[in-house]
PDB file of N, CA and C in Angstrom:
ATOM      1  N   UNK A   1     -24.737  59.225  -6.177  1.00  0.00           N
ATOM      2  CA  UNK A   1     -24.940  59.033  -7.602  1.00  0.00           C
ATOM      3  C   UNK A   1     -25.906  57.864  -7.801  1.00  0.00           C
ATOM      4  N   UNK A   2     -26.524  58.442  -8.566  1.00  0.00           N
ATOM      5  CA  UNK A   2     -27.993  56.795  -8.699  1.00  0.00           C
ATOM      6  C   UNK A   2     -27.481  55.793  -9.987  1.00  0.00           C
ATOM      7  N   UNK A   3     -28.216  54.855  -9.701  1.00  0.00           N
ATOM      8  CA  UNK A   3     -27.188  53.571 -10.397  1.00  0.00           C
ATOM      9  C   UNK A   3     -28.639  53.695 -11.312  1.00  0.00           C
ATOM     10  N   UNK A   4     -28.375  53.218 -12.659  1.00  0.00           N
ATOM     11  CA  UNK A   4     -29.102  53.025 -13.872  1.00  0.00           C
ATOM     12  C   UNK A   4     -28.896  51.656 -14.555  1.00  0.00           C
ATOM     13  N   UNK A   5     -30.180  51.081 -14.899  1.00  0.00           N
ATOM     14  CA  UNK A   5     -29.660  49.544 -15.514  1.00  0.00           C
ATOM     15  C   UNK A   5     -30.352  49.756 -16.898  1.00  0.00           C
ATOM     16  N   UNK A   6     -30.153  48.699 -18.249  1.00  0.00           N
ATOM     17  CA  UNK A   6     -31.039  49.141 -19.132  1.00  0.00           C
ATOM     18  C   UNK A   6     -31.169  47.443 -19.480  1.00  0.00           C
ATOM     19  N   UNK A   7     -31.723  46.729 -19.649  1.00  0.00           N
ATOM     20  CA  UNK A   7     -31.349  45.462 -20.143  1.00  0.00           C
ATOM     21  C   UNK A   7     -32.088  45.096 -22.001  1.00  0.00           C
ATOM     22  N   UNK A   8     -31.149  44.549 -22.465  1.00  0.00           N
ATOM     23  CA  UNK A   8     -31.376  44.541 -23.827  1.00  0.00           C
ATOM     24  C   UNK A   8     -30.896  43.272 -24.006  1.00  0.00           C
ATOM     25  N   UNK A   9     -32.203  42.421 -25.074  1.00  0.00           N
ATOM     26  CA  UNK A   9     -31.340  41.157 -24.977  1.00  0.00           C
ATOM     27  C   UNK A   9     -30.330  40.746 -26.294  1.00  0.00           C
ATOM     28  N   UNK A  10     -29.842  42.016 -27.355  1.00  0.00           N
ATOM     29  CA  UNK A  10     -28.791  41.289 -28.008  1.00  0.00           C
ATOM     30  C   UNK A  10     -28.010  42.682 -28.241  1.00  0.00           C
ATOM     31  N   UNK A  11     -27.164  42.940 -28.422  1.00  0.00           N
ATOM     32  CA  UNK A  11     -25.929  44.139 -27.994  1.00  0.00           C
ATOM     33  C   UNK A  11     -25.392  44.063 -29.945  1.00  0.00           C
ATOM     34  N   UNK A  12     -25.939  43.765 -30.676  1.00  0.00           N
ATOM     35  CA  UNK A  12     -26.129  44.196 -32.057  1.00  0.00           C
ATOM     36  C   UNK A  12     -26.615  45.501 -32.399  1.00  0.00           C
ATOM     37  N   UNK A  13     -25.945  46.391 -33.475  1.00  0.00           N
ATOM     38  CA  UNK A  13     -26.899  47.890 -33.638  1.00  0.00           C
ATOM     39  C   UNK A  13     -27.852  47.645 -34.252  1.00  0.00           C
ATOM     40  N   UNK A  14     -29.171  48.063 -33.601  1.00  0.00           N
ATOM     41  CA  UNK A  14     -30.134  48.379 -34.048  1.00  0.00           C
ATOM     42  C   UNK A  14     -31.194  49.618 -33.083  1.00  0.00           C
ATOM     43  N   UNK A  15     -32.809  49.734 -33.527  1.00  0.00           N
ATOM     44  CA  UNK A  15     -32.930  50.746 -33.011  1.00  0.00           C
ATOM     45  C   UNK A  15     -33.086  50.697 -31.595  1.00  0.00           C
ATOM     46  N   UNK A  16     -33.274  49.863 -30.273  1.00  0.00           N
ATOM     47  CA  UNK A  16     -33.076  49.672 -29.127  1.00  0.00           C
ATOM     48  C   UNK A  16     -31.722  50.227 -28.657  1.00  0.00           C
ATOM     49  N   UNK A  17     -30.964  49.685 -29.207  1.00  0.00           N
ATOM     50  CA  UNK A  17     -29.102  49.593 -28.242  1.00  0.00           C
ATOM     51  C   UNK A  17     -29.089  50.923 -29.228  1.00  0.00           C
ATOM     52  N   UNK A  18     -29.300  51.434 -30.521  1.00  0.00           N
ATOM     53  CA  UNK A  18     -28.775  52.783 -30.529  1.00  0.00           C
ATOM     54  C   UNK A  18     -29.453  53.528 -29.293  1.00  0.00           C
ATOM     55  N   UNK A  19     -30.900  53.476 -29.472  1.00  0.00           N
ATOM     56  CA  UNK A  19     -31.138  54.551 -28.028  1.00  0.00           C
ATOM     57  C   UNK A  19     -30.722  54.176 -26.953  1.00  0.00           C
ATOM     58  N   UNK A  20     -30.700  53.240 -26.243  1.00  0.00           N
ATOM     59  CA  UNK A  20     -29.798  52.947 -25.213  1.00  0.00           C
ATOM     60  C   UNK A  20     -28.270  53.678 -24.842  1.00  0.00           C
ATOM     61  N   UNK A  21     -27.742  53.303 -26.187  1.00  0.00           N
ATOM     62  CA  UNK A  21     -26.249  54.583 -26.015  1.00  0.00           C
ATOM     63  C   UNK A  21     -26.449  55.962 -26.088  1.00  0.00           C
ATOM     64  N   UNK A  22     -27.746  56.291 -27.028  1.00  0.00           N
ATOM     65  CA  UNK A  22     -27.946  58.249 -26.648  1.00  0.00           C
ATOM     66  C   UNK A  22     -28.550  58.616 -25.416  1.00  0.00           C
ATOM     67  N   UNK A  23     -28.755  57.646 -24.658  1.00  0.00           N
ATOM     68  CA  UNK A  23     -29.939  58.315 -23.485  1.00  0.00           C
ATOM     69  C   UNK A  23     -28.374  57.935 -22.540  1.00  0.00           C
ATOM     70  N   UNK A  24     -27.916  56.713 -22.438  1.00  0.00           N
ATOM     71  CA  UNK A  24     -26.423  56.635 -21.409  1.00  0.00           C
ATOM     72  C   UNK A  24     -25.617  57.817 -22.128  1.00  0.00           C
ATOM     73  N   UNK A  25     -25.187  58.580 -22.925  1.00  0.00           N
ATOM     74  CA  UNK A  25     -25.097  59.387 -23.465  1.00  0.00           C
ATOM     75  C   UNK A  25     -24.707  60.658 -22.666  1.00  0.00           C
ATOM     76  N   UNK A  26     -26.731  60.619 -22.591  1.00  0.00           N
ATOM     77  CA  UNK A  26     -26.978  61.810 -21.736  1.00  0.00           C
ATOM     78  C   UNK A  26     -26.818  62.176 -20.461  1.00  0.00           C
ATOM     79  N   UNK A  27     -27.033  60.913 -19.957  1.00  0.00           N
ATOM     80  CA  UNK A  27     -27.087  61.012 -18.191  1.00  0.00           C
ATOM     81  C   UNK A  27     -25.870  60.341 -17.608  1.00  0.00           C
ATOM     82  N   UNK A  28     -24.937  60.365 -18.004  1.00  0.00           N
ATOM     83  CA  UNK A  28     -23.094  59.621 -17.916  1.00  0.00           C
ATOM     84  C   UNK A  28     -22.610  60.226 -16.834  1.00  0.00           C
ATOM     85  N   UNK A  29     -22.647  61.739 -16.863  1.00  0.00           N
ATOM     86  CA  UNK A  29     -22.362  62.310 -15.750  1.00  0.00           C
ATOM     87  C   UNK A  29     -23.094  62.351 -14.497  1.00  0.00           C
ATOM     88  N   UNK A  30     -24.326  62.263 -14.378  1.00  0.00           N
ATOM     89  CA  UNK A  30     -25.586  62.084 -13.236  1.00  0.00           C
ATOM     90  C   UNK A  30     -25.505  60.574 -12.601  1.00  0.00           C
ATOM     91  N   UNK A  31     -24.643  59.442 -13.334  1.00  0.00           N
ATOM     92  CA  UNK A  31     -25.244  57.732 -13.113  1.00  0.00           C
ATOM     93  C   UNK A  31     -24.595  57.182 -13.612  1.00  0.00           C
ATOM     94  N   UNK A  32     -24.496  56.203 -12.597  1.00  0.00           N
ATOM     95  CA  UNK A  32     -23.537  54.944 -12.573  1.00  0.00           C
ATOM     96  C   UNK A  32     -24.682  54.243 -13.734  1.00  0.00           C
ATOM     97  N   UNK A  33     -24.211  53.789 -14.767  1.00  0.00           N
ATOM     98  CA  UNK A  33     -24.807  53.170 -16.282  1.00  0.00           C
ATOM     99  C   UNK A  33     -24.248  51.853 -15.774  1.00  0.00           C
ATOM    100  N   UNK A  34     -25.481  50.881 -16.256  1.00  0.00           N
ATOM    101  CA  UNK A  34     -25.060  49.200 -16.399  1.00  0.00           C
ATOM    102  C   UNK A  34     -25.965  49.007 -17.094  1.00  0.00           C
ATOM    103  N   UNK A  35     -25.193  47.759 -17.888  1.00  0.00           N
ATOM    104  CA  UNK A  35     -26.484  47.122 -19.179  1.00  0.00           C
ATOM    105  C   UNK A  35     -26.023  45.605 -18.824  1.00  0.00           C
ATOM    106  N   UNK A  36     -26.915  44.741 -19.135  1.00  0.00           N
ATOM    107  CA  UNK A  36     -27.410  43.632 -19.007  1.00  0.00           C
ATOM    108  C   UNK A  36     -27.891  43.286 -20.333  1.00  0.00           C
ATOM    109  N   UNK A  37     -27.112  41.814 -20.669  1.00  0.00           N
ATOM    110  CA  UNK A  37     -27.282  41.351 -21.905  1.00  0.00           C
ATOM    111  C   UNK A  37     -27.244  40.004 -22.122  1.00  0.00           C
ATOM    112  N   UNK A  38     -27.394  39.523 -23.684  1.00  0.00           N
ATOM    113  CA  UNK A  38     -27.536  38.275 -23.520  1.00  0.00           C
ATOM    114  C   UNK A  38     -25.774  37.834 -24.352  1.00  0.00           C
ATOM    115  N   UNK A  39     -25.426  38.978 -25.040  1.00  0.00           N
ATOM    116  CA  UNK A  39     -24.312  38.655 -26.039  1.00  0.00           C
ATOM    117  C   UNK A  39     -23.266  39.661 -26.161  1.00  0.00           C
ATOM    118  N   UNK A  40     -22.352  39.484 -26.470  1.00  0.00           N
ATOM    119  CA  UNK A  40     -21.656  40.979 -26.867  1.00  0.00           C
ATOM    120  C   UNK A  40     -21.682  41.072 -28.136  1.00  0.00           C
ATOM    121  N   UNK A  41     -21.386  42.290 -28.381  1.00  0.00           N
ATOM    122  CA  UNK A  41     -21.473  43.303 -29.213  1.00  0.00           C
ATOM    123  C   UNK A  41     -21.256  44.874 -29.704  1.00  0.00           C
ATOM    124  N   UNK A  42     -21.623  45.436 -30.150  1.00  0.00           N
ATOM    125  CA  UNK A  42     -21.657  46.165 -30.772  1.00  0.00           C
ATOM    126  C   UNK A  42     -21.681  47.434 -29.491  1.00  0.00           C
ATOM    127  N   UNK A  43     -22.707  47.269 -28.878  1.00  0.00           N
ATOM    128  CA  UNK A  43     -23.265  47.872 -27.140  1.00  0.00           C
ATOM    129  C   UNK A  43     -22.376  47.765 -26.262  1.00  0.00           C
ATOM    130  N   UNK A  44     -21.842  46.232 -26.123  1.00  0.00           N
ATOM    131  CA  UNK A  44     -20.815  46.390 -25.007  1.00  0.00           C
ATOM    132  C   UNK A  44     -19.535  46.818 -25.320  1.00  0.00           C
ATOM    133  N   UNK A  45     -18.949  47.469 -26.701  1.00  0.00           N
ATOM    134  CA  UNK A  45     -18.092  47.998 -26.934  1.00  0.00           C
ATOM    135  C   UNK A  45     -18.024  49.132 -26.231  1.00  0.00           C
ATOM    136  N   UNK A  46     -19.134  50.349 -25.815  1.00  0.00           N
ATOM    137  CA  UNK A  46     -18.999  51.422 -25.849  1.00  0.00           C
ATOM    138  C   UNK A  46     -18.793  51.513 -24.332  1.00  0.00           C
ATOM    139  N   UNK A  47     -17.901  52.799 -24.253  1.00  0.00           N
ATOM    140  CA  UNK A  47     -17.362  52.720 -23.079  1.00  0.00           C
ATOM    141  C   UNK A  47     -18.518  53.772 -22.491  1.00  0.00           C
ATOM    142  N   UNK A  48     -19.169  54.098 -22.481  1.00  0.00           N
ATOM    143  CA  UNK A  48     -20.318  54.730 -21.345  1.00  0.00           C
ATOM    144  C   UNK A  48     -20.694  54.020 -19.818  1.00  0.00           C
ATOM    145  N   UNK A  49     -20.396  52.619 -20.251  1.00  0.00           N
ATOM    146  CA  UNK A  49     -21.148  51.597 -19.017  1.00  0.00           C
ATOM    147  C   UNK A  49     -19.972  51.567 -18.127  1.00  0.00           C
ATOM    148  N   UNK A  50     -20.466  51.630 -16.936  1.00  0.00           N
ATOM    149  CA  UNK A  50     -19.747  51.788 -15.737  1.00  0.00           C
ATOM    150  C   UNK A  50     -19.488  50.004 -15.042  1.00  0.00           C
ATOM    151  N   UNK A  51     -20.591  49.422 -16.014  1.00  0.00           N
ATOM    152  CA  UNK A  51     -20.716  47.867 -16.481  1.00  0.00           C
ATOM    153  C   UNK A  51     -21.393  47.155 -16.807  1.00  0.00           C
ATOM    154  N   UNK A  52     -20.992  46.352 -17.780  1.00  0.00           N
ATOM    155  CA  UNK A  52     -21.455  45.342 -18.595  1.00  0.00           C
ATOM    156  C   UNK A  52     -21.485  43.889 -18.104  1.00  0.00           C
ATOM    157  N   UNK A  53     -23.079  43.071 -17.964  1.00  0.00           N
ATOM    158  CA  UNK A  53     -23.133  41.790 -17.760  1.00  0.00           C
ATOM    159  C   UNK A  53     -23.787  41.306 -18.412  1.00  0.00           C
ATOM    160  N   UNK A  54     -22.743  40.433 -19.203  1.00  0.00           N
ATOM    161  CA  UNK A  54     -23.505  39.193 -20.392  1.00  0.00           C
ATOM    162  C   UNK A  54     -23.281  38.160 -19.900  1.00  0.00           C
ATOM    163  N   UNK A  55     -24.193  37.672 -20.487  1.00  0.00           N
ATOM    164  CA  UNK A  55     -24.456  35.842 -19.771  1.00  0.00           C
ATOM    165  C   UNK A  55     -24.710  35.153 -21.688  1.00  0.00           C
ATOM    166  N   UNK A  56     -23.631  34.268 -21.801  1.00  0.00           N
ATOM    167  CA  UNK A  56     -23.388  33.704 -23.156  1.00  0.00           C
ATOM    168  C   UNK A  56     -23.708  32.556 -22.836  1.00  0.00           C
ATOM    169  N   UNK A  57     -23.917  31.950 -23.918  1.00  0.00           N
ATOM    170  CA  UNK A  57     -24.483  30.458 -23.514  1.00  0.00           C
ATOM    171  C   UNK A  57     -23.888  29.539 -24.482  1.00  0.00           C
ATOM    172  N   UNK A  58     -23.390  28.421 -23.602  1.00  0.00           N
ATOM    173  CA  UNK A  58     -22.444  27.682 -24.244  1.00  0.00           C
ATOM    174  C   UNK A  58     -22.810  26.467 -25.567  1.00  0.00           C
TER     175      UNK A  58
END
């Protein structure tokens, strides 16, 4: 199974992280999904990602 990364730097909806969740969406069954971020949100709610790494800053 091929591993997929998408990195986005704020996990708020807008039009980036919506396409981000229709394209992980699509290929969920084909790929291990990981997103890379700067915050949580809205993005790292959705359970598609096989995992989520945010780096918050203090």
């Amino acid at each position: 199974m091929k591993n997929v990364g998408f990195i986005v730097t704020k996990s708020e909806i807008g039009g980036a992280q919506t396409w981000v969740n229709e394209i992980s969406n699509l290929i969920k069954e084909e790929c291990n999904i990981f997103l890379i971020t700067s915050e949580e949100g809205w993005l790292t709610h959705k359970d598609v990602f096989a995992g989520v790494f945010c780096h918050t800053r203090y």
